[in-house]
N, C-alpha and C. Protein backbone atom coordinates (compact mmCIF):
# COMPACT_ATOMS: atom_id res chain seq x y z
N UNK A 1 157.35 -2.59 114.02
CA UNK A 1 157.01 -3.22 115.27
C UNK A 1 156.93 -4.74 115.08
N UNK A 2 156.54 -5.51 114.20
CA UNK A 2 156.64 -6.46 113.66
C UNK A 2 158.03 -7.12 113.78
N UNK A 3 158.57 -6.76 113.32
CA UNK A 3 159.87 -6.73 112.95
C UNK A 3 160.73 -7.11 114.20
N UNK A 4 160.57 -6.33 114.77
CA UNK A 4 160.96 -6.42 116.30
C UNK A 4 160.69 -7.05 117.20
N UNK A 5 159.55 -7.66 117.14
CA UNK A 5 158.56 -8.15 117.55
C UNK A 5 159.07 -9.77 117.46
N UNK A 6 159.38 -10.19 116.07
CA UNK A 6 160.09 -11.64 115.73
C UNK A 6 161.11 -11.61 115.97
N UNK A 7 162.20 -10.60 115.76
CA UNK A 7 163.39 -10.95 116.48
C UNK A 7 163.70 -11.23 117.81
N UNK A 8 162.49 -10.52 118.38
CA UNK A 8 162.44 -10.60 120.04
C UNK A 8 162.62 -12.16 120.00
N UNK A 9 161.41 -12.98 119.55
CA UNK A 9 160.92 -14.36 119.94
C UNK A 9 162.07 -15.39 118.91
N UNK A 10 162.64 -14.46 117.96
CA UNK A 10 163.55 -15.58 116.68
C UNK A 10 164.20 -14.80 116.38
N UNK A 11 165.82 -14.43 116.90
CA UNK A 11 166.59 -13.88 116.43
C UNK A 11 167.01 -13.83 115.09
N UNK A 12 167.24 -14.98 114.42
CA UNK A 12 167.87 -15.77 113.26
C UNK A 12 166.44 -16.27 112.22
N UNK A 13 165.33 -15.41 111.89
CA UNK A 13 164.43 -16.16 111.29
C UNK A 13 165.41 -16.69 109.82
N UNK A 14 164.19 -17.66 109.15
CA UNK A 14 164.57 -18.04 108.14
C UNK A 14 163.80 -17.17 106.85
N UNK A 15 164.01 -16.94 105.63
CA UNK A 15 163.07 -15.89 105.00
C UNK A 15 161.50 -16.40 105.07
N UNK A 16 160.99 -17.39 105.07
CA UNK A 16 160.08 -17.82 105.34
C UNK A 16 159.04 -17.79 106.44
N UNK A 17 160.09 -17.59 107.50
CA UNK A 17 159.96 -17.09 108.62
C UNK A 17 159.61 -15.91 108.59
N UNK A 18 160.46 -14.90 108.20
CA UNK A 18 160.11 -13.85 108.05
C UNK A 18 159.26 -13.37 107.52
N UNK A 19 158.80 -13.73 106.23
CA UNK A 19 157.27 -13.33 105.28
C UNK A 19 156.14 -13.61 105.90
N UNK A 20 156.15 -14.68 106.61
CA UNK A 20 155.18 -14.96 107.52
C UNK A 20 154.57 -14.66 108.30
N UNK A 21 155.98 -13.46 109.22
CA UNK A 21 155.43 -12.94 110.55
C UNK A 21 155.47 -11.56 109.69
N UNK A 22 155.49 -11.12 108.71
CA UNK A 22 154.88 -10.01 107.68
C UNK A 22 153.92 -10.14 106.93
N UNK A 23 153.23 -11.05 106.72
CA UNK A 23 152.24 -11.44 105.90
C UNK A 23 151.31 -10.42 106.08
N UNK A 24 150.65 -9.42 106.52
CA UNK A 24 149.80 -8.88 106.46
C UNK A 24 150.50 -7.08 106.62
N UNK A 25 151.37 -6.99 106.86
CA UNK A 25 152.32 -5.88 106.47
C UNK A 25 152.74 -5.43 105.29
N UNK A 26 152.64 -6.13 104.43
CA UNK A 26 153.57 -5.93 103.16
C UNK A 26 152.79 -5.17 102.24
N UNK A 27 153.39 -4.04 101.72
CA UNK A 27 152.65 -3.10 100.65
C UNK A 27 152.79 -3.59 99.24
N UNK A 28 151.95 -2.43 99.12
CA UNK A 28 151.16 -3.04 97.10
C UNK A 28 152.30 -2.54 96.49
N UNK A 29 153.12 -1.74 96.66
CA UNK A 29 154.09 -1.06 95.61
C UNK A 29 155.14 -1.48 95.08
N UNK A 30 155.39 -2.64 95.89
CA UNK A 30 156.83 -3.51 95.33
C UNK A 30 157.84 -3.56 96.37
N UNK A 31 157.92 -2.76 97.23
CA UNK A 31 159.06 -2.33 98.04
C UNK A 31 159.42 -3.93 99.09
N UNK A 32 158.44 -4.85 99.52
CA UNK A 32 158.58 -5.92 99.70
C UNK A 32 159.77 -6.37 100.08
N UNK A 33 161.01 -6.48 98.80
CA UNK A 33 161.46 -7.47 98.64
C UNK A 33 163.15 -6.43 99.35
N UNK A 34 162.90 -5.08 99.35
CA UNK A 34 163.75 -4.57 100.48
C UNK A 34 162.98 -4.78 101.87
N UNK A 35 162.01 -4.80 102.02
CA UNK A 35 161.20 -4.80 103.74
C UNK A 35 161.97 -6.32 104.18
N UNK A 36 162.00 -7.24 103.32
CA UNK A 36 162.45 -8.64 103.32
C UNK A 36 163.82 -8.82 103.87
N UNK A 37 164.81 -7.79 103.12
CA UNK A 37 166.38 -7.68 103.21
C UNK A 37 166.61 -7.02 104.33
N UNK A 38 165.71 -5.91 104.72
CA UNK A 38 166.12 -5.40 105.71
C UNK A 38 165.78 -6.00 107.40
N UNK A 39 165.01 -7.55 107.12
CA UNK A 39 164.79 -7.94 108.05
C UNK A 39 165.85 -9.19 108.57
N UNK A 40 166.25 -9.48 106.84
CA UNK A 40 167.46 -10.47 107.12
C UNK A 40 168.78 -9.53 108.08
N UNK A 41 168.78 -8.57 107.69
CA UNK A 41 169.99 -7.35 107.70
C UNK A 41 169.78 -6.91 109.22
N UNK A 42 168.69 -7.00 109.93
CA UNK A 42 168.55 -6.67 110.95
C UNK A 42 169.18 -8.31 111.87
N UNK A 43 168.72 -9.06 111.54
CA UNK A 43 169.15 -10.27 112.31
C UNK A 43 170.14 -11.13 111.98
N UNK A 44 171.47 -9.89 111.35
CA UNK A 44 172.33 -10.04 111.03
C UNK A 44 172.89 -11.53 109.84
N UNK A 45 171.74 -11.66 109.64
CA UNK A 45 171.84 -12.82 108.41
C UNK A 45 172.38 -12.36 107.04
N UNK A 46 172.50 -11.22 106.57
CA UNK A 46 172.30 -10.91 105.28
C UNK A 46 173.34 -9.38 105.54
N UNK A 47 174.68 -9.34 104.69
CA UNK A 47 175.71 -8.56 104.36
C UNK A 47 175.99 -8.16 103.25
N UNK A 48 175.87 -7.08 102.62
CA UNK A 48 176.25 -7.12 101.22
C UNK A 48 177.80 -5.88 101.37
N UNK A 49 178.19 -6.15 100.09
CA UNK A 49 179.51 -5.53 99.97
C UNK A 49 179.28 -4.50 100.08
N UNK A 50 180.27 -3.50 100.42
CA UNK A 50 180.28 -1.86 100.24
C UNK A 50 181.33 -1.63 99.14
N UNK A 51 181.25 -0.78 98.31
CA UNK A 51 181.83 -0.31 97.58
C UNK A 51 182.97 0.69 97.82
């Protein structure tokens, strides 16, 4: 919801942007730094190759 939430108001965040409007979302386990990618990936910033 978060998530959605910033793209509503900032299509294009910057990652900074993004950690920010997650700052209190983010779990203890590590997973982070995909929650991160998948927010670039949602606001179409961030493509990686397919194999």
């Amino acid at each position: 919801m978060t998530t959605k939430a910033l793209l509503a108001i900032n299509p294009r965040p910057t990652e900074q942007e993004a950690l920010a409007a997650l700052r209190y979302n983010l779990c203890r386990c590590g997973t982070h730094v995909e929650i991160l990618r998948a927010v670039m990936r949602a606001s179409g910033q961030l493509t990686e190759a397919v194999d």
